[in-house]
PDB file of N, CA and C in Angstrom:
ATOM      1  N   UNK A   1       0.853  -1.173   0.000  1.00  0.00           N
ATOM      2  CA  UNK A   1       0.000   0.000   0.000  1.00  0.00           C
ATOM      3  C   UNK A   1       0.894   1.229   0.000  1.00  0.00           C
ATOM      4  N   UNK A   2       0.624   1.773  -0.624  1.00  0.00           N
ATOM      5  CA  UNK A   2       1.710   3.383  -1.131  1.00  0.00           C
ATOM      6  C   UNK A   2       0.562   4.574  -0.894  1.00  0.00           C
ATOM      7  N   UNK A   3       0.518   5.059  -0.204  1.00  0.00           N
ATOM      8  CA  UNK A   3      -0.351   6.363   0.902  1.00  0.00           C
ATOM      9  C   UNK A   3       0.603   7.650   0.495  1.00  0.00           C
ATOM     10  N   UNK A   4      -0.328   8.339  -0.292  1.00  0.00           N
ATOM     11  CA  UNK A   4       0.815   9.650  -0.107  1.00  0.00           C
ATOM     12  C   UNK A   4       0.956  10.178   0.981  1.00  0.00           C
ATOM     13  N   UNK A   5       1.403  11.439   0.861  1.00  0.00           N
ATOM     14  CA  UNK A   5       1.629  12.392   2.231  1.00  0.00           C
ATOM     15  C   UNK A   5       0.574  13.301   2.156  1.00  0.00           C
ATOM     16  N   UNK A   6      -0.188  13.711   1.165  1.00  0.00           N
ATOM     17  CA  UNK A   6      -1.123  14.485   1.651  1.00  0.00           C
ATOM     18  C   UNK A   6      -2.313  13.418   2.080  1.00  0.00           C
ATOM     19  N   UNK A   7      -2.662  12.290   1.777  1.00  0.00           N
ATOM     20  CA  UNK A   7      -3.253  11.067   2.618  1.00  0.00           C
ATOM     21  C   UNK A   7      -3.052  11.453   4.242  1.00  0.00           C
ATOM     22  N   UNK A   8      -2.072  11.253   4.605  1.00  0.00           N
ATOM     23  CA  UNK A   8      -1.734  11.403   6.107  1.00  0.00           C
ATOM     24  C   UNK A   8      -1.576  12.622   6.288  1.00  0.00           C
ATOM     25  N   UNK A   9      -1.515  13.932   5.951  1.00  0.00           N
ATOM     26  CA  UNK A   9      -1.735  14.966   6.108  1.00  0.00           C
ATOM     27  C   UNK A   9      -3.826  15.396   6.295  1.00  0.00           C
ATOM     28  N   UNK A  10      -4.322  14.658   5.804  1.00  0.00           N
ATOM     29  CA  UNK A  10      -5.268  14.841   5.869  1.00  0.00           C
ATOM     30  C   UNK A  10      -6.200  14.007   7.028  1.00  0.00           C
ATOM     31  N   UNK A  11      -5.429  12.698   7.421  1.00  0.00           N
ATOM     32  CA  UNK A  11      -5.694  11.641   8.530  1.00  0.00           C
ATOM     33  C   UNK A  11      -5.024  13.277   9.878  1.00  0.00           C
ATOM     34  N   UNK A  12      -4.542  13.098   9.721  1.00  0.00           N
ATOM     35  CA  UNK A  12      -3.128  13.759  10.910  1.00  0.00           C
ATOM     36  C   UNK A  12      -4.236  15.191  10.899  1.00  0.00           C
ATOM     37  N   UNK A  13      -4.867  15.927  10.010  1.00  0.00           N
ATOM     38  CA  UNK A  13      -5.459  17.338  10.054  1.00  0.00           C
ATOM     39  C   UNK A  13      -6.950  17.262  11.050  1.00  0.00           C
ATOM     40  N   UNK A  14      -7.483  15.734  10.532  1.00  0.00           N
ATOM     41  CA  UNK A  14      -8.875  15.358  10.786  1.00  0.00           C
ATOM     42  C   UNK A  14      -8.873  14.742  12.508  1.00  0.00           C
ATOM     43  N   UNK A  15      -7.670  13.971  12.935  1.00  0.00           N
ATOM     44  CA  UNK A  15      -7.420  13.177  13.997  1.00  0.00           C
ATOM     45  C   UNK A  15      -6.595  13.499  14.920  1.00  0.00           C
ATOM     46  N   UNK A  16      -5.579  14.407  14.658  1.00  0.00           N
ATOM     47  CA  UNK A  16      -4.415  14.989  15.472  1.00  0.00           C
ATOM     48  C   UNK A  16      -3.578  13.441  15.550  1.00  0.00           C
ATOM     49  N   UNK A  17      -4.010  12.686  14.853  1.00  0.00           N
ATOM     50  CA  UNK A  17      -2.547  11.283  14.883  1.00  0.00           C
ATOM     51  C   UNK A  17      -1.977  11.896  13.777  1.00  0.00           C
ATOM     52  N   UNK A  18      -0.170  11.247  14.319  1.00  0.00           N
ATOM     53  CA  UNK A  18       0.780  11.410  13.198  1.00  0.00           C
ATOM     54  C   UNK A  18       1.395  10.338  12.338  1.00  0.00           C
ATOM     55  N   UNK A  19       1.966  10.892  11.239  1.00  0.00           N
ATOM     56  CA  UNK A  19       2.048   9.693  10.097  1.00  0.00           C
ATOM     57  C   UNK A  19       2.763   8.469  11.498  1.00  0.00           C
ATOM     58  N   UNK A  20       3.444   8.700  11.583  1.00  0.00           N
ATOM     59  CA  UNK A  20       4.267   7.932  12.029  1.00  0.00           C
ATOM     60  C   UNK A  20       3.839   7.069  13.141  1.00  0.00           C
ATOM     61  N   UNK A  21       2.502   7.260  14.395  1.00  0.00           N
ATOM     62  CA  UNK A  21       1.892   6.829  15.041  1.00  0.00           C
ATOM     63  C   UNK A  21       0.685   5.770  13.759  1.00  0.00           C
ATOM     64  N   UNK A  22       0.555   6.206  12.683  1.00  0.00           N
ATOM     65  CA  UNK A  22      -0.719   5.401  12.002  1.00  0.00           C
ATOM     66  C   UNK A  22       0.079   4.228  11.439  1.00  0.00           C
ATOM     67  N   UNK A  23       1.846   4.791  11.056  1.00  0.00           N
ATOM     68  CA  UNK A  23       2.726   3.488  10.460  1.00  0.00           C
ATOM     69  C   UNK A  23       2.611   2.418  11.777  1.00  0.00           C
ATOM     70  N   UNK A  24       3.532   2.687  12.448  1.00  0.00           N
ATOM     71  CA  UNK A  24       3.644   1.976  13.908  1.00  0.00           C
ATOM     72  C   UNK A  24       2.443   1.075  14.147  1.00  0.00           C
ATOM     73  N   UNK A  25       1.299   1.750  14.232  1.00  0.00           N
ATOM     74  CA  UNK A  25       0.175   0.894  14.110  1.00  0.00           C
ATOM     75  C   UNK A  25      -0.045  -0.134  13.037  1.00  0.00           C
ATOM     76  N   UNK A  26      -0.259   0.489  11.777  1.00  0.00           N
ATOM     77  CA  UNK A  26      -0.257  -0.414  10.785  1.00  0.00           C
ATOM     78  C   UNK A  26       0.681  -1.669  10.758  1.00  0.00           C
ATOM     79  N   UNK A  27       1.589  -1.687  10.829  1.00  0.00           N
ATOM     80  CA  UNK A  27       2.633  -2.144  11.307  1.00  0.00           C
ATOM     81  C   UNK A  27       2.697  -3.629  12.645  1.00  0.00           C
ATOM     82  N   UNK A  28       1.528  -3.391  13.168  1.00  0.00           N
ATOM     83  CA  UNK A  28       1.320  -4.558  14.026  1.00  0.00           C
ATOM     84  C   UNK A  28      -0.156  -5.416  13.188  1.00  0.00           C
ATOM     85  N   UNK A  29      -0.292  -4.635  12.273  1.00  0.00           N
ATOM     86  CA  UNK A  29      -1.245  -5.561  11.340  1.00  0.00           C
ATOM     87  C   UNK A  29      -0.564  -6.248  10.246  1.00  0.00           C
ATOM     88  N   UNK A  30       0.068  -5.936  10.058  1.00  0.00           N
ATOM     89  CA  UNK A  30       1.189  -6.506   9.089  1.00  0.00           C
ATOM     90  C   UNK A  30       1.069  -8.657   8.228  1.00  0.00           C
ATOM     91  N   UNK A  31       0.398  -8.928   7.027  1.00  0.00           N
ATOM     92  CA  UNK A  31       0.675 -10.345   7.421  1.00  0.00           C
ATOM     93  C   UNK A  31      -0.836 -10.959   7.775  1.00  0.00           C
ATOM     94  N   UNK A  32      -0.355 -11.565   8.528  1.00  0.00           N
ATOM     95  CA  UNK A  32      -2.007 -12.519   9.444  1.00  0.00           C
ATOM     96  C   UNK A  32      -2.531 -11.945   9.950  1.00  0.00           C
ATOM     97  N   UNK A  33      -1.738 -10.587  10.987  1.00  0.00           N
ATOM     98  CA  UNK A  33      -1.955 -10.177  12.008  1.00  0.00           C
ATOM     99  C   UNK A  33      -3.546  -9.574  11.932  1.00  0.00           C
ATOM    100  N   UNK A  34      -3.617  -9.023  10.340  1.00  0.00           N
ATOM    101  CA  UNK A  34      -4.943  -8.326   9.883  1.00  0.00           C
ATOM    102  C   UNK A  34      -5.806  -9.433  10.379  1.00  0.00           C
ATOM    103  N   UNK A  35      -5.823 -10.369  10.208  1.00  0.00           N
ATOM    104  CA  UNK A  35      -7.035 -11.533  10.520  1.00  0.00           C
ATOM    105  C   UNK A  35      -7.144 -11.457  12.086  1.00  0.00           C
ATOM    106  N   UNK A  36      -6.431 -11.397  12.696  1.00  0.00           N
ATOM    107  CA  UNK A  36      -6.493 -11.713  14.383  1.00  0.00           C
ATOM    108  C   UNK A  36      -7.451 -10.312  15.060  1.00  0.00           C
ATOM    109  N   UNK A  37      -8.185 -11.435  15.302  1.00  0.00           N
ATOM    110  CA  UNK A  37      -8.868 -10.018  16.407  1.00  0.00           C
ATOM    111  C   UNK A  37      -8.907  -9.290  17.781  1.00  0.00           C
ATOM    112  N   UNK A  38      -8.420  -9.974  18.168  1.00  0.00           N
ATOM    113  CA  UNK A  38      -7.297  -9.099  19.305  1.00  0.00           C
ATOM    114  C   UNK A  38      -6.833  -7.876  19.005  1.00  0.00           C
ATOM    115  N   UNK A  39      -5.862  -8.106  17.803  1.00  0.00           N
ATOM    116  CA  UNK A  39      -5.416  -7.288  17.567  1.00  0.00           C
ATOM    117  C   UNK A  39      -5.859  -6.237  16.834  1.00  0.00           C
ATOM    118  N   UNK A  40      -6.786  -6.201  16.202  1.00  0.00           N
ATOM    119  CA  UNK A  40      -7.492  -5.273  15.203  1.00  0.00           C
ATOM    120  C   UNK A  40      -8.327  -4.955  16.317  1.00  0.00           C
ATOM    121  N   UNK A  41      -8.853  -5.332  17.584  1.00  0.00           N
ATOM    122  CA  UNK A  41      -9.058  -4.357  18.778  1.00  0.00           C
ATOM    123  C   UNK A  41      -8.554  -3.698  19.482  1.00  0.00           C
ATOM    124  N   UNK A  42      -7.014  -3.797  19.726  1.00  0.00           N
ATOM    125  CA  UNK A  42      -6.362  -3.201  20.126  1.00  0.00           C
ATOM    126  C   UNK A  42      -5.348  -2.369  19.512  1.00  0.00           C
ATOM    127  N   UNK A  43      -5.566  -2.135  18.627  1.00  0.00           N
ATOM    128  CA  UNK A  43      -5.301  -1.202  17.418  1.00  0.00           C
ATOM    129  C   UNK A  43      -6.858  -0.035  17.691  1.00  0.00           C
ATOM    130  N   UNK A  44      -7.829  -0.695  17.182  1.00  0.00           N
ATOM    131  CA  UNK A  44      -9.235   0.187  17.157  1.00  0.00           C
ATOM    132  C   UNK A  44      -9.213   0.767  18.433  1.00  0.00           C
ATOM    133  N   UNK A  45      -8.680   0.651  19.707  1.00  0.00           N
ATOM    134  CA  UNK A  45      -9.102   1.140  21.047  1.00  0.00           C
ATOM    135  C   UNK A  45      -7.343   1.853  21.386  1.00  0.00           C
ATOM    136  N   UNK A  46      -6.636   1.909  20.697  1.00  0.00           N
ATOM    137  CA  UNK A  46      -4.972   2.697  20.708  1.00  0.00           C
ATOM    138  C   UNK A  46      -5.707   3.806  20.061  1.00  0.00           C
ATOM    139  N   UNK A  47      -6.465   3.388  18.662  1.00  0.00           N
ATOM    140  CA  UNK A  47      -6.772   4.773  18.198  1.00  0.00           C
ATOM    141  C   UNK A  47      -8.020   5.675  18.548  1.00  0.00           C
ATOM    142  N   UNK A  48      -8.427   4.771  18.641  1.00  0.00           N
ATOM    143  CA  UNK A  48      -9.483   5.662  19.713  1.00  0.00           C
ATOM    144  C   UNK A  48      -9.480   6.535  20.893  1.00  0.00           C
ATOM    145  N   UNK A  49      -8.337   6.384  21.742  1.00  0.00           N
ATOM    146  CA  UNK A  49      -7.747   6.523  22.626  1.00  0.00           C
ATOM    147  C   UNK A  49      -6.829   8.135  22.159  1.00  0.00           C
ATOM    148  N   UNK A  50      -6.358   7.775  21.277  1.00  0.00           N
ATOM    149  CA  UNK A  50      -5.569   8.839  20.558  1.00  0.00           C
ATOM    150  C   UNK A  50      -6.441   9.744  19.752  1.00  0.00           C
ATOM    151  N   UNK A  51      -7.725   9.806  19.470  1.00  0.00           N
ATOM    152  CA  UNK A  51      -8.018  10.747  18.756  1.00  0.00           C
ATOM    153  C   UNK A  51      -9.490  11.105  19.512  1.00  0.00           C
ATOM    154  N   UNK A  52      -9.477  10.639  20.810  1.00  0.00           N
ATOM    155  CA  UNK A  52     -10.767  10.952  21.748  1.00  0.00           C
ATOM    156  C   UNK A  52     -11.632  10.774  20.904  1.00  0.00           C
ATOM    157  N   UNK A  53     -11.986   9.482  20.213  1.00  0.00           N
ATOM    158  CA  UNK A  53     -13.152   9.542  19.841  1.00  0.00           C
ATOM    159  C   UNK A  53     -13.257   8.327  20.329  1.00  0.00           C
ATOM    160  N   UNK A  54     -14.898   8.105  21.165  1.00  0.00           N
ATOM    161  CA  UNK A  54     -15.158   7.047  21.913  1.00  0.00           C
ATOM    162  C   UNK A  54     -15.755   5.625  20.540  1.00  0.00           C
ATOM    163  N   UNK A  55     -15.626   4.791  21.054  1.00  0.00           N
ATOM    164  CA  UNK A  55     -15.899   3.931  19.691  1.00  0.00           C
ATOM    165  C   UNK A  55     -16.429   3.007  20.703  1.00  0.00           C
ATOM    166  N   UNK A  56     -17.927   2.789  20.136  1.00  0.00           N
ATOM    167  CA  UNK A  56     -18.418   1.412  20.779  1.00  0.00           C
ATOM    168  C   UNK A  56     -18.134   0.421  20.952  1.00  0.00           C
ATOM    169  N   UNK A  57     -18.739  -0.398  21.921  1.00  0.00           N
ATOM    170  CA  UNK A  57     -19.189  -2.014  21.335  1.00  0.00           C
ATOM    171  C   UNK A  57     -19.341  -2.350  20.421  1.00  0.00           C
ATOM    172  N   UNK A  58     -20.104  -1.755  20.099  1.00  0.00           N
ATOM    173  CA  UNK A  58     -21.111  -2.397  18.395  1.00  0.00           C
ATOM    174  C   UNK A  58     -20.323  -1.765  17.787  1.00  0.00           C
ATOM    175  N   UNK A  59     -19.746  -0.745  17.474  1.00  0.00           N
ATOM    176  CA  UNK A  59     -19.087  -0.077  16.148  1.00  0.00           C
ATOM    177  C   UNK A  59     -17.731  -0.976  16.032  1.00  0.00           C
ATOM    178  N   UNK A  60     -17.145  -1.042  17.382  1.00  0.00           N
ATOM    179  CA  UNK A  60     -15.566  -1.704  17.149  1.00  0.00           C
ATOM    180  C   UNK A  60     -16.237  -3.295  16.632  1.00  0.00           C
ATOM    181  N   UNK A  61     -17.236  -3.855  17.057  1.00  0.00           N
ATOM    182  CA  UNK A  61     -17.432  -5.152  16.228  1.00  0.00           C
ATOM    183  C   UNK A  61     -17.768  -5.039  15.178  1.00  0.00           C
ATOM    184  N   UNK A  62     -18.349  -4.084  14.674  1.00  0.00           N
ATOM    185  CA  UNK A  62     -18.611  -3.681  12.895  1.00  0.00           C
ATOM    186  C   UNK A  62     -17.077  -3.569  12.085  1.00  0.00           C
ATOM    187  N   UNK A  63     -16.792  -2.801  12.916  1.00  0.00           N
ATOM    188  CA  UNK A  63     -15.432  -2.724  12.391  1.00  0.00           C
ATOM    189  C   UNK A  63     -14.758  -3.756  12.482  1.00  0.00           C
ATOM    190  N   UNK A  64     -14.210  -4.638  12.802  1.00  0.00           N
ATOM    191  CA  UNK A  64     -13.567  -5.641  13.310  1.00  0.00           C
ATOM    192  C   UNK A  64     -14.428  -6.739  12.055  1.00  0.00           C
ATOM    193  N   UNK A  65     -15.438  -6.937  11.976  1.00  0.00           N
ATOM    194  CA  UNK A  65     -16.146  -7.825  11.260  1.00  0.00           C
ATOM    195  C   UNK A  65     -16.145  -7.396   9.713  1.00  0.00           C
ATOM    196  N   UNK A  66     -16.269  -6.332   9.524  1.00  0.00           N
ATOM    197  CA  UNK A  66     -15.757  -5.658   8.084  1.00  0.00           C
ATOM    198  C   UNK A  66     -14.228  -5.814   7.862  1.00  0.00           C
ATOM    199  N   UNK A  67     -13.562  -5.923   8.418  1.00  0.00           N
ATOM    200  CA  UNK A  67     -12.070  -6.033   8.488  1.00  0.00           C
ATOM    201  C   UNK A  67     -11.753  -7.900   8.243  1.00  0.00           C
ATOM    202  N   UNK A  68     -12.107  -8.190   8.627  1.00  0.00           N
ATOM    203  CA  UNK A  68     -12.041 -10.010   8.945  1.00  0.00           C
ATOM    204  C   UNK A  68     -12.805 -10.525   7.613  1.00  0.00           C
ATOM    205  N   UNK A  69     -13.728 -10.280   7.497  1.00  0.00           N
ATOM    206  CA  UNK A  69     -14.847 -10.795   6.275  1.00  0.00           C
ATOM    207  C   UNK A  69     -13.935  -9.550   4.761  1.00  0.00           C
ATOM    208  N   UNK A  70     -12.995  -8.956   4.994  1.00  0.00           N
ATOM    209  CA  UNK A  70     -12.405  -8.393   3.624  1.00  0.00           C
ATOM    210  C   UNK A  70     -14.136  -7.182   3.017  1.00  0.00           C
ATOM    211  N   UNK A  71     -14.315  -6.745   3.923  1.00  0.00           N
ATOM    212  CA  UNK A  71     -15.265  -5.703   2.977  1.00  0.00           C
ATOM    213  C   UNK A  71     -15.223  -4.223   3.142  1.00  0.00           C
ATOM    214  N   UNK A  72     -13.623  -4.142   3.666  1.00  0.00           N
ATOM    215  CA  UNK A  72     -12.824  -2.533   3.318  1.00  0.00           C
ATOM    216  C   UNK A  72     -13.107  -2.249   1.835  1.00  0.00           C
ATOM    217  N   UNK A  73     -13.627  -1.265   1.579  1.00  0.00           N
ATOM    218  CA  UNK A  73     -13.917  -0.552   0.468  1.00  0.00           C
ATOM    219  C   UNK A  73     -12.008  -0.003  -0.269  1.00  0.00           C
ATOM    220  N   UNK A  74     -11.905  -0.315  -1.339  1.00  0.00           N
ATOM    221  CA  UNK A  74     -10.515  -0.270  -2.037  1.00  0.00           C
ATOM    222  C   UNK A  74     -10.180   1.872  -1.805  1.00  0.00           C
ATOM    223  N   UNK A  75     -11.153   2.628  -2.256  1.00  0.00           N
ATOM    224  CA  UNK A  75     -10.773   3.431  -2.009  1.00  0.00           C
ATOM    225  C   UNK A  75     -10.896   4.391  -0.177  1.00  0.00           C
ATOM    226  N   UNK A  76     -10.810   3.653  -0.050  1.00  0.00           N
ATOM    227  CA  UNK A  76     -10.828   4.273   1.815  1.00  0.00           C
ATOM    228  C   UNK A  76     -10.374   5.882   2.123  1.00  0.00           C
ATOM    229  N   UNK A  77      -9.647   6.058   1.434  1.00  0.00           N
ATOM    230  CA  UNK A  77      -8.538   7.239   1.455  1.00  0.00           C
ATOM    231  C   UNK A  77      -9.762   8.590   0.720  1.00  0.00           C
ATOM    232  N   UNK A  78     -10.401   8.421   0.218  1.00  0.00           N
ATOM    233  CA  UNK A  78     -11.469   9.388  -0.350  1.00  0.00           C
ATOM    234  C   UNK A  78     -12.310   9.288   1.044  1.00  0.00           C
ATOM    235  N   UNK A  79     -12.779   8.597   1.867  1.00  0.00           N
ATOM    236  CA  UNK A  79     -13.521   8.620   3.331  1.00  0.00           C
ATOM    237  C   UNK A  79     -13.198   9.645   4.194  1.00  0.00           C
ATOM    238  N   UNK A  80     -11.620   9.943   4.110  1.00  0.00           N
ATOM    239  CA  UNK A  80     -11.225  10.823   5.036  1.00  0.00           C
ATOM    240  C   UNK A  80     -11.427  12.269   4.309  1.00  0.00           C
TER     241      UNK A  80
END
């Protein structure tokens, strides 16, 4: 995945996270790791944590279940 810089300029404008906190993260998804859900919760609740935005129950399992079942939308980067 090749993310420009105004990509993360625009994550980083919207969230107050920095490129380098979203690599780091990404970064423990790396591989399988995307499949494990542990970890794609504790990723979802690092960033949550970091950008004070409270994230449910139900939303972090939406999320988590969209993530696992592959139904990330290809352009994501137009979302932000």
């Amino acid at each position: 995945m090749n993310l420009s810089d105004s990509f993360f300029n625009r994550v980083e404008k919207k969230t107050n996270v920095k490129k380098e906190t979203i690599l780091d993260l990404a970064e423990k998804l790396q591989g399988d790791n995307m499949k494990n859900e542990d970890n794609l919760r504790d990723v979802i609740r690092k960033l949550s944590d970091l950008t004070g935005k409270n994230v449910s129950k139900e939303q972090e399992d939406k999320i988590v279940n969209t993530i696992i079942s592959d139904k990330v939308p290809n352009n994501i980067d137009k979302m932000i």
